[in-house]
N, C-alpha and C. Protein backbone atom coordinates (compact mmCIF):
# COMPACT_ATOMS: atom_id res chain seq x y z
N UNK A 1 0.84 -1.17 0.00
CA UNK A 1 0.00 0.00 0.00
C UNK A 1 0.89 1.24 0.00
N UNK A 2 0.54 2.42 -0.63
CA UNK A 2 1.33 3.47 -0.86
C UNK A 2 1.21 4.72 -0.16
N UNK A 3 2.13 4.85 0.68
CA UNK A 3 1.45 6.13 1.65
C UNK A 3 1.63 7.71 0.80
N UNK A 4 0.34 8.12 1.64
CA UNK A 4 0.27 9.39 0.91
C UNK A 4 -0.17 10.43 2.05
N UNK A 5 0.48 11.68 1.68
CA UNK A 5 0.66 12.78 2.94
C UNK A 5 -0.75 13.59 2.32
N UNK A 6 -1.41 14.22 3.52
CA UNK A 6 -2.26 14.88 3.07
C UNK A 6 -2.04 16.42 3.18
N UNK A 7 -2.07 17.18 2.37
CA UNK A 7 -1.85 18.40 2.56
C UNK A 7 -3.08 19.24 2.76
N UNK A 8 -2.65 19.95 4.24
CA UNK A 8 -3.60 20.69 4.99
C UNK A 8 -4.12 21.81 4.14
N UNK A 9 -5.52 21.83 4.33
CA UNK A 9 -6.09 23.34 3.41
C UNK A 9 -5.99 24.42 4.71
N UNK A 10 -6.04 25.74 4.61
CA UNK A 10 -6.07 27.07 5.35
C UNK A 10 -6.85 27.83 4.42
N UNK A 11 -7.63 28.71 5.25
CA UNK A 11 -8.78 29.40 4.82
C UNK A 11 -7.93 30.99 4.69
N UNK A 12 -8.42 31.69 4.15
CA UNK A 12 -7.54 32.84 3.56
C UNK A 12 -7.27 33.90 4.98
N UNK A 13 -8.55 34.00 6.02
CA UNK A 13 -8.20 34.66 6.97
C UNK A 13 -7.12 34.23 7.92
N UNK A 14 -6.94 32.99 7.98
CA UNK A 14 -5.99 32.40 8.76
C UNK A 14 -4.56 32.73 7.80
N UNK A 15 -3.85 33.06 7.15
CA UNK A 15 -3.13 33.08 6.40
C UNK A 15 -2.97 34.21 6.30
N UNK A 16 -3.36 35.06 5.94
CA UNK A 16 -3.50 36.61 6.72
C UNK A 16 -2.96 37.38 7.85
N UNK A 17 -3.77 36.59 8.93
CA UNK A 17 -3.59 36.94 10.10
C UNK A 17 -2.16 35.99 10.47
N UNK A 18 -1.64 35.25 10.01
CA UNK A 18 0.20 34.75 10.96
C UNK A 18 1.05 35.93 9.57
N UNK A 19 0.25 36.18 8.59
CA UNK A 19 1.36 37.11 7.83
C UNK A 19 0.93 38.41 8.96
N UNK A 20 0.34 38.75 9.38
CA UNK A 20 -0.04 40.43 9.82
C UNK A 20 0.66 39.92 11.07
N UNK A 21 0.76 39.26 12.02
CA UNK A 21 1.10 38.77 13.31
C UNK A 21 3.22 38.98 13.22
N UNK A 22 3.16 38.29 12.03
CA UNK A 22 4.71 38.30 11.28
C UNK A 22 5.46 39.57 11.49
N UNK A 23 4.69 40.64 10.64
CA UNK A 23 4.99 41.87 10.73
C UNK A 23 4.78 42.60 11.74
N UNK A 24 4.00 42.54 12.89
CA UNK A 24 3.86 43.20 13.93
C UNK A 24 2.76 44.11 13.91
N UNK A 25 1.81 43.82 13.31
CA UNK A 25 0.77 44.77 12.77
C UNK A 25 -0.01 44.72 14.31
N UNK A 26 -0.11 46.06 14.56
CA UNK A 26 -1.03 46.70 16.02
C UNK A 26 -2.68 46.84 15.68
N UNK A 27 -3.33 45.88 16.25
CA UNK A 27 -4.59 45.21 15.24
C UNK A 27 -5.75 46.42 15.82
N UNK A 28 -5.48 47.12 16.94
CA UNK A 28 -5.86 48.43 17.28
C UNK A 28 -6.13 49.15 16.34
N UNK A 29 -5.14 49.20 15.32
CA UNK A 29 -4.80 50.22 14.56
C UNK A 29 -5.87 50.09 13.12
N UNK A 30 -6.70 49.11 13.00
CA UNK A 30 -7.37 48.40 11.79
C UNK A 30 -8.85 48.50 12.26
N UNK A 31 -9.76 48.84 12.30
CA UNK A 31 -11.06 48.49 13.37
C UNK A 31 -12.03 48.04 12.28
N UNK A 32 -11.90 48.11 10.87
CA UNK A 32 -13.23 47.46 10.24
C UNK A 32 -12.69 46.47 9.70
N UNK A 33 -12.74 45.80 8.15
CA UNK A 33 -12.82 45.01 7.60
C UNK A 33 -12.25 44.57 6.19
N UNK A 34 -12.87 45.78 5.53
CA UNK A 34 -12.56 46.39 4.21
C UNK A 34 -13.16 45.34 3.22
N UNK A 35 -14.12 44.47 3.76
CA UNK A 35 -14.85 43.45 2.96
C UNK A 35 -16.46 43.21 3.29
N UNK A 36 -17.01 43.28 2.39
CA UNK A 36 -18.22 43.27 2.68
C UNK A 36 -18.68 41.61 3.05
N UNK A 37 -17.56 40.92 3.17
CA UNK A 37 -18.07 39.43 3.98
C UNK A 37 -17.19 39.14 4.88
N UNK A 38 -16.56 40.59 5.53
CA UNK A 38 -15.56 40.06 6.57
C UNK A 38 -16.20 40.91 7.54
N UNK A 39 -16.76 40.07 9.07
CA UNK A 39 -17.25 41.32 9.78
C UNK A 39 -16.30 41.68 10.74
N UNK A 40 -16.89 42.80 11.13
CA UNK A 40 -15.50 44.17 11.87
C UNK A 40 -14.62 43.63 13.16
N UNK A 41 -15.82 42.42 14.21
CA UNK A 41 -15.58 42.06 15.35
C UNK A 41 -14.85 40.75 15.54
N UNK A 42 -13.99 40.54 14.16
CA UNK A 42 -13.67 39.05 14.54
C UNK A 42 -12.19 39.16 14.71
N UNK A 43 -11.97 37.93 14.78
CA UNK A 43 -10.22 37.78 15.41
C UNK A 43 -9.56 37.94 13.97
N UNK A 44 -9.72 37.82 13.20
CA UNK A 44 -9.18 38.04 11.95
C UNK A 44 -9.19 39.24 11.33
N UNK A 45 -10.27 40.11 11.75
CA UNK A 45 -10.48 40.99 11.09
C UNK A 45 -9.46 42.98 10.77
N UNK A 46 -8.91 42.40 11.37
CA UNK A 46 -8.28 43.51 11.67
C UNK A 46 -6.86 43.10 10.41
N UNK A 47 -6.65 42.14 10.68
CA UNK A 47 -5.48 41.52 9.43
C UNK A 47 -5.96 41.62 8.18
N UNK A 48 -6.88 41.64 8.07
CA UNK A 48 -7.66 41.62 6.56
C UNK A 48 -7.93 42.54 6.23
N UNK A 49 -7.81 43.86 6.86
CA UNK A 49 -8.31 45.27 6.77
C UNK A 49 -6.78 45.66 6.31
N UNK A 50 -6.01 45.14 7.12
CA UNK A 50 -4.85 45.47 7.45
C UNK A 50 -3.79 45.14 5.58
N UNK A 51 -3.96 44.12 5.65
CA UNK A 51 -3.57 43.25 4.51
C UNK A 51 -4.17 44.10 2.99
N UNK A 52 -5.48 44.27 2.92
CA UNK A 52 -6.11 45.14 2.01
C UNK A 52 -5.52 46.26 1.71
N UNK A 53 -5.19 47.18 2.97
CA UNK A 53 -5.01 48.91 2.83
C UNK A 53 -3.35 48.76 2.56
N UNK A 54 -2.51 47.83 2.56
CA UNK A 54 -1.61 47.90 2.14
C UNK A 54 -1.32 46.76 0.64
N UNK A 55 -2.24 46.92 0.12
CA UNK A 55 -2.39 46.56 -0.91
C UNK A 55 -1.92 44.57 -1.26
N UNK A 56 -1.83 43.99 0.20
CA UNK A 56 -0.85 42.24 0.19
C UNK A 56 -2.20 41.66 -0.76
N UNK A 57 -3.31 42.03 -0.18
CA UNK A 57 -4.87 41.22 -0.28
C UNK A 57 -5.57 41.99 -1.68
N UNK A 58 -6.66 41.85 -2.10
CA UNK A 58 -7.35 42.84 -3.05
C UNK A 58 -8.70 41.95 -3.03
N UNK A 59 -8.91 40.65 -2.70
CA UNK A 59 -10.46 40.17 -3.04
C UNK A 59 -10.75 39.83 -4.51
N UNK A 60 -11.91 39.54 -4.43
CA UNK A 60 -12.22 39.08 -5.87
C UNK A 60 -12.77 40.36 -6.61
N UNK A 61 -12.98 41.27 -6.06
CA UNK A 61 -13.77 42.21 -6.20
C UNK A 61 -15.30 42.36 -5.85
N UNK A 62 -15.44 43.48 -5.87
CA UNK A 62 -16.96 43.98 -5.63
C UNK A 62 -17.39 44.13 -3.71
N UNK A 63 -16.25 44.34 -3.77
CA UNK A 63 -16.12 43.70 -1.60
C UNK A 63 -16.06 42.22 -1.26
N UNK A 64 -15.57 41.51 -2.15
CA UNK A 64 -15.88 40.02 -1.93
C UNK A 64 -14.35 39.56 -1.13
N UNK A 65 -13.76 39.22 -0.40
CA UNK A 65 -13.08 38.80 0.37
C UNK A 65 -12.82 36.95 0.12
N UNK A 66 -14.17 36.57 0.13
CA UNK A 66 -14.03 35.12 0.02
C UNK A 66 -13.65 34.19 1.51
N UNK A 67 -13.94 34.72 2.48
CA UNK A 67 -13.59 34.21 3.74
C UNK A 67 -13.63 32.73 4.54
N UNK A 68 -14.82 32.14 3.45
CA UNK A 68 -14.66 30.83 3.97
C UNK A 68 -14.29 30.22 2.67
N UNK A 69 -13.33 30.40 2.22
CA UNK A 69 -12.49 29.86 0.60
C UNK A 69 -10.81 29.53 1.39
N UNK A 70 -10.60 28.31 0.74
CA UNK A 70 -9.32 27.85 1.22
C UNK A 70 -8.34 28.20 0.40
N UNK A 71 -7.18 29.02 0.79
CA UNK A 71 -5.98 29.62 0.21
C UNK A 71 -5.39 28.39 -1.10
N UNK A 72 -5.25 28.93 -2.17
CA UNK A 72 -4.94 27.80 -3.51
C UNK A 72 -3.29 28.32 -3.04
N UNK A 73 -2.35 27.28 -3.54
CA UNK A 73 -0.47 27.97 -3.55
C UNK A 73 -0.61 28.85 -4.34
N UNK A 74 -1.12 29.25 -5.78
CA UNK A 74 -1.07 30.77 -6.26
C UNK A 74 -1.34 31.49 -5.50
N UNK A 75 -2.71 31.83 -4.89
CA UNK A 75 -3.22 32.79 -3.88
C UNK A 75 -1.92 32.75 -2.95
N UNK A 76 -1.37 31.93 -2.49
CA UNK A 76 -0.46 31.81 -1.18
C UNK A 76 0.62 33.09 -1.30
N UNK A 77 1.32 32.07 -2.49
CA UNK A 77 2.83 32.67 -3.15
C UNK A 77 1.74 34.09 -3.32
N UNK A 78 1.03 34.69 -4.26
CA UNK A 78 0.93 36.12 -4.50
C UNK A 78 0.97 37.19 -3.16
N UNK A 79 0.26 36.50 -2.29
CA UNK A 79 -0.05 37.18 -0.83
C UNK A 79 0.90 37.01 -0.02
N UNK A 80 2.15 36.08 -0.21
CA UNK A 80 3.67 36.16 0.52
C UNK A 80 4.04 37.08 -0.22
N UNK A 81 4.04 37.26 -1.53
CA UNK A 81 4.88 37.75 -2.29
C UNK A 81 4.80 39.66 -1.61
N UNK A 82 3.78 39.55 -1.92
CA UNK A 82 3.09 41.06 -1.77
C UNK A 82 3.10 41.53 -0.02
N UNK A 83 3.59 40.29 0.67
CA UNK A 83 3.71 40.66 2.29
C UNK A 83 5.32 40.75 2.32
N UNK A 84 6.02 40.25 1.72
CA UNK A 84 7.73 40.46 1.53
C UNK A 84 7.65 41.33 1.01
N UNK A 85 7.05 42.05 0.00
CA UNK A 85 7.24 43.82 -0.54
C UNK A 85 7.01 44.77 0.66
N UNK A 86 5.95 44.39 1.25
CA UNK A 86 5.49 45.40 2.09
C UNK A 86 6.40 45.60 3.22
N UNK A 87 6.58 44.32 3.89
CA UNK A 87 7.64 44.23 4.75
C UNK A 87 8.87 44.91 4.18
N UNK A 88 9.83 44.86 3.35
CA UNK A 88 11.24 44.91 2.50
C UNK A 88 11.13 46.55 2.65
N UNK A 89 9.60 46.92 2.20
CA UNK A 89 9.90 48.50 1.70
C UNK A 89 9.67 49.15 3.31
N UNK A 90 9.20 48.60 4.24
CA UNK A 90 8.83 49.41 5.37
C UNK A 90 9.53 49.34 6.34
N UNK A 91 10.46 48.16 6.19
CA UNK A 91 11.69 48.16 7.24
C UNK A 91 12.90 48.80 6.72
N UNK A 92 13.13 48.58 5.52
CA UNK A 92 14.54 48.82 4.49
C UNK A 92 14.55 50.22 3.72
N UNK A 93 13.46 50.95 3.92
CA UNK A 93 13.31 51.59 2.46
C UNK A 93 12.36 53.18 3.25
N UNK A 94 12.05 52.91 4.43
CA UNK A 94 10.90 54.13 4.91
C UNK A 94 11.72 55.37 4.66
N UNK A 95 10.66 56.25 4.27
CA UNK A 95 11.08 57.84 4.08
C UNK A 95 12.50 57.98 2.83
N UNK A 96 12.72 56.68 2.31
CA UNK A 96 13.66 56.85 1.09
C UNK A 96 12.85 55.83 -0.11
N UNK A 97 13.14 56.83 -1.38
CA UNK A 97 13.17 56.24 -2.51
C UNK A 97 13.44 55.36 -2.97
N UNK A 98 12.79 53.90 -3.41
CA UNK A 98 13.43 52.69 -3.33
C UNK A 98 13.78 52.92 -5.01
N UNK A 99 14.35 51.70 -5.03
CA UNK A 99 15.01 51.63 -6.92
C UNK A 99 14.58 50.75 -7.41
């Protein structure tokens, strides 16, 4: 018999929130949502607001967030990708012109 590993799914808010946790994001600082299917009072929500206004996240559009949708590795890699920019330019790069 042939063993086979199962690879865990993660839902997009969870994935979010250890990238916003990563960076040190002060969840104080976020109080709504920025999705019309993400509501304001949840444990996630502040990462997803957070993630949005710095452009890591964008939705499907129309306010759609997709919150109970499990992160695909494209989605993953684009939303690391775009959390290593954000990070790179805000630790390395603040108040100077990057190249």
């Amino acid at each position: 018999m042939e063993a086979t590993a199962e690879i865990p799914q993660l839902e997009s808010p969870w994935f979010v929130t250890v990238l916003g946790r990563l960076a040190g994001v002060d969840e104080r600082a976020y109080t709504g949502a920025g999705f019309r299917d993400v509501p304001a009072c949840e444990w996630y929500s502040a990462y997803v607001e957070w993630a949005s206004q710095k452009g890591i996240v964008n939705g499907y559009g129309e306010g759609i967030f997709g919150l109970n949708d499990f992160i695909t590795r494209e989605q993953m890699a684009a939303v690391r990708q775009g959390w290593l920019d954000q990070v790179i330019a805000e630790r390395y790069f603040k108040g100077r012109a990057r190249k």
